[in-house]
C-alpha atoms as a PDB file:
ATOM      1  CA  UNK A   1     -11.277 -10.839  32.333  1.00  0.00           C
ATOM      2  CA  UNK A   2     -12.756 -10.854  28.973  1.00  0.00           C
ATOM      3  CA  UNK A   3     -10.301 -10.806  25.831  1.00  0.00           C
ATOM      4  CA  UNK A   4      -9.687  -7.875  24.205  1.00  0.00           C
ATOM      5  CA  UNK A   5     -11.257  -7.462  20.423  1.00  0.00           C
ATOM      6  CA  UNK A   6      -8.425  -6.856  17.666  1.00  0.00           C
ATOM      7  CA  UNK A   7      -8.454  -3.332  16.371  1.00  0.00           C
ATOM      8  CA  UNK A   8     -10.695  -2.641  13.550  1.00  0.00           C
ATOM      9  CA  UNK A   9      -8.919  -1.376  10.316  1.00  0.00           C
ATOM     10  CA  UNK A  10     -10.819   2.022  10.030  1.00  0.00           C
ATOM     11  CA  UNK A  11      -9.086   2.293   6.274  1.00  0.00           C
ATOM     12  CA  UNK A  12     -10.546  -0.920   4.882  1.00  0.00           C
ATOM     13  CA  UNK A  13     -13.273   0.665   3.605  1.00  0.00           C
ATOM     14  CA  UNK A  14     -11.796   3.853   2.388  1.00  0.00           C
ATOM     15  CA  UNK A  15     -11.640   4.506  -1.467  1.00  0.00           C
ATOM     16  CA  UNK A  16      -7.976   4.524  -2.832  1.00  0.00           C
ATOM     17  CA  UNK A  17      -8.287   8.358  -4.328  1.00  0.00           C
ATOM     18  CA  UNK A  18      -8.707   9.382  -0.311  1.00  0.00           C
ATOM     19  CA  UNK A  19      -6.570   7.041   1.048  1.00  0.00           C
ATOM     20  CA  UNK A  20      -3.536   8.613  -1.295  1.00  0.00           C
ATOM     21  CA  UNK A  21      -4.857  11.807  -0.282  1.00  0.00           C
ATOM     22  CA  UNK A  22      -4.042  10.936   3.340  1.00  0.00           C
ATOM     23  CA  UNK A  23      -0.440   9.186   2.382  1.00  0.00           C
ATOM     24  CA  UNK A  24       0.364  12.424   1.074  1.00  0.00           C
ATOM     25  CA  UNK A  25      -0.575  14.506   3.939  1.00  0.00           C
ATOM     26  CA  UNK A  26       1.185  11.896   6.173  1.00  0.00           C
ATOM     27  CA  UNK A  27      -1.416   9.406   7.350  1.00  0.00           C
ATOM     28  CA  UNK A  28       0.745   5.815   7.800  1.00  0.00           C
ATOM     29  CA  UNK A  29      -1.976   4.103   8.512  1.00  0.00           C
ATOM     30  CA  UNK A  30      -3.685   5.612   4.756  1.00  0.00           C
ATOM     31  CA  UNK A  31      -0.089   4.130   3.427  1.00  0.00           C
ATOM     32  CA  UNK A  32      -0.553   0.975   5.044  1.00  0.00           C
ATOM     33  CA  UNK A  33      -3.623   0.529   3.593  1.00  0.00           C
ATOM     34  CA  UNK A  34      -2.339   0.774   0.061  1.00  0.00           C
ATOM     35  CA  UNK A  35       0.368  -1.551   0.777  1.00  0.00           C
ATOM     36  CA  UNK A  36      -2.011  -4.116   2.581  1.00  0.00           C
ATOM     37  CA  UNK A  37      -4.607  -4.149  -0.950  1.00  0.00           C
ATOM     38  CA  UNK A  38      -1.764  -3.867  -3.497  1.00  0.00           C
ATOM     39  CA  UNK A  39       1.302  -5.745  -2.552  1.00  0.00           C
ATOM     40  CA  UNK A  40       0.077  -9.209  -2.981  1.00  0.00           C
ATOM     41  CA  UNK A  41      -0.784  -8.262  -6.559  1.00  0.00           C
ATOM     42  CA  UNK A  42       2.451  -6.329  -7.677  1.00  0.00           C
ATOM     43  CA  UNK A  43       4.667  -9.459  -6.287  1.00  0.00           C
ATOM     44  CA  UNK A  44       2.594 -11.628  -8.165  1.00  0.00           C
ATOM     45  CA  UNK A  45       3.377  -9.725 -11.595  1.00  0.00           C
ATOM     46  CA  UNK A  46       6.727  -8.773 -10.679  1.00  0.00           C
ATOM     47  CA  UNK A  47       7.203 -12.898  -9.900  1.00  0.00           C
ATOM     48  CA  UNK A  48       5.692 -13.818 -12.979  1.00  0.00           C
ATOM     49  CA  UNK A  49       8.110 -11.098 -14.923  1.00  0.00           C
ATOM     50  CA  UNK A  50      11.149 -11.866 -13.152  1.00  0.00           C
ATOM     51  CA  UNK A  51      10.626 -15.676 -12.413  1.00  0.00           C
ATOM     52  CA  UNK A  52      12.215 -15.273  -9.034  1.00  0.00           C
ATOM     53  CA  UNK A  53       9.836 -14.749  -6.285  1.00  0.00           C
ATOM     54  CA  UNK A  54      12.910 -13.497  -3.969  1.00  0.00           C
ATOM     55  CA  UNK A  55      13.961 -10.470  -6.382  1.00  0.00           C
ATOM     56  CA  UNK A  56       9.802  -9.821  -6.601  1.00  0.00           C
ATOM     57  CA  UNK A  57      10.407  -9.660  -3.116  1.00  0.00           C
ATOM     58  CA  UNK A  58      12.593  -7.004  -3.266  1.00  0.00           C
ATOM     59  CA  UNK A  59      11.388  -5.226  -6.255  1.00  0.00           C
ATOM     60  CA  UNK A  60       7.974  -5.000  -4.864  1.00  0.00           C
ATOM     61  CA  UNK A  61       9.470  -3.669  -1.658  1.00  0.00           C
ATOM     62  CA  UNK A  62      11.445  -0.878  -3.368  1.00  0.00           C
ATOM     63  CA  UNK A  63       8.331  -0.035  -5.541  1.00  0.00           C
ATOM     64  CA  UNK A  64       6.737   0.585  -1.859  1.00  0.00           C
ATOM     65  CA  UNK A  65       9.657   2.744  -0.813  1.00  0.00           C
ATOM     66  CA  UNK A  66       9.893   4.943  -4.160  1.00  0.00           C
ATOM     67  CA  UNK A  67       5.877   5.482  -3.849  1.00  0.00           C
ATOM     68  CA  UNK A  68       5.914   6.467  -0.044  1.00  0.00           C
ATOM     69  CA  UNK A  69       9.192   8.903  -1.056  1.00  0.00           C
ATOM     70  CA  UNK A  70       6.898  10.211  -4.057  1.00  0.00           C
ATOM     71  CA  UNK A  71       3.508  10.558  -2.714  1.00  0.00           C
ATOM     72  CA  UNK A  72       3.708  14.391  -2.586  1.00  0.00           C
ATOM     73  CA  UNK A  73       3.799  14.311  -6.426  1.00  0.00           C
ATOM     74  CA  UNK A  74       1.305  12.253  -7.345  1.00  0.00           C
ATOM     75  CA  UNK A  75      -2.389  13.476  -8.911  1.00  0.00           C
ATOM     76  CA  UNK A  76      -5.244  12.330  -7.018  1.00  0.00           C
ATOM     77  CA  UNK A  77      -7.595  13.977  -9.319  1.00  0.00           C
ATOM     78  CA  UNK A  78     -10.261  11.836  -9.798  1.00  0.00           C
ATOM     79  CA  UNK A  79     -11.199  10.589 -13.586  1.00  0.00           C
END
């Protein structure tokens, strides 16, 4: 029996200004998406800032929350 290929990640290519669109009209996998390019990047600078990778841990986390719980009022006009 032949292994089975992983999924592919149909958001990977997706700009960011459709994939907030799609958070905001409830599409997880949109969310996960902006999670997956942008949390390595705000723990880095929250790291940096706090100089304690375990509270950019957390702080990066809650930044994740607080977005998810505000996507309905952010403006995804494009510039």
């Amino acid at each position: 029996m032949p292994a089975q290929e992983p999924a592919q990640n149909v958001t990977a290519d997706i700009d960011e200004f459709v994939l907030v669109r799609r958070s905001r009209d409830g599409d997880m996998d949109a969310f996960a998406e902006l999670v997956r390019r942008y949390q390595s990047h705000i723990r880095a600078c929250l790291a940096v800032r706090l100089d304690n990778r375990y509270e950019a841990e957390d702080l990066a986390q809650e930044t994740f929350i607080t977005a998810f719980r505000k996507m309905g009022d952010f403006d995804i006009a494009r510039p």
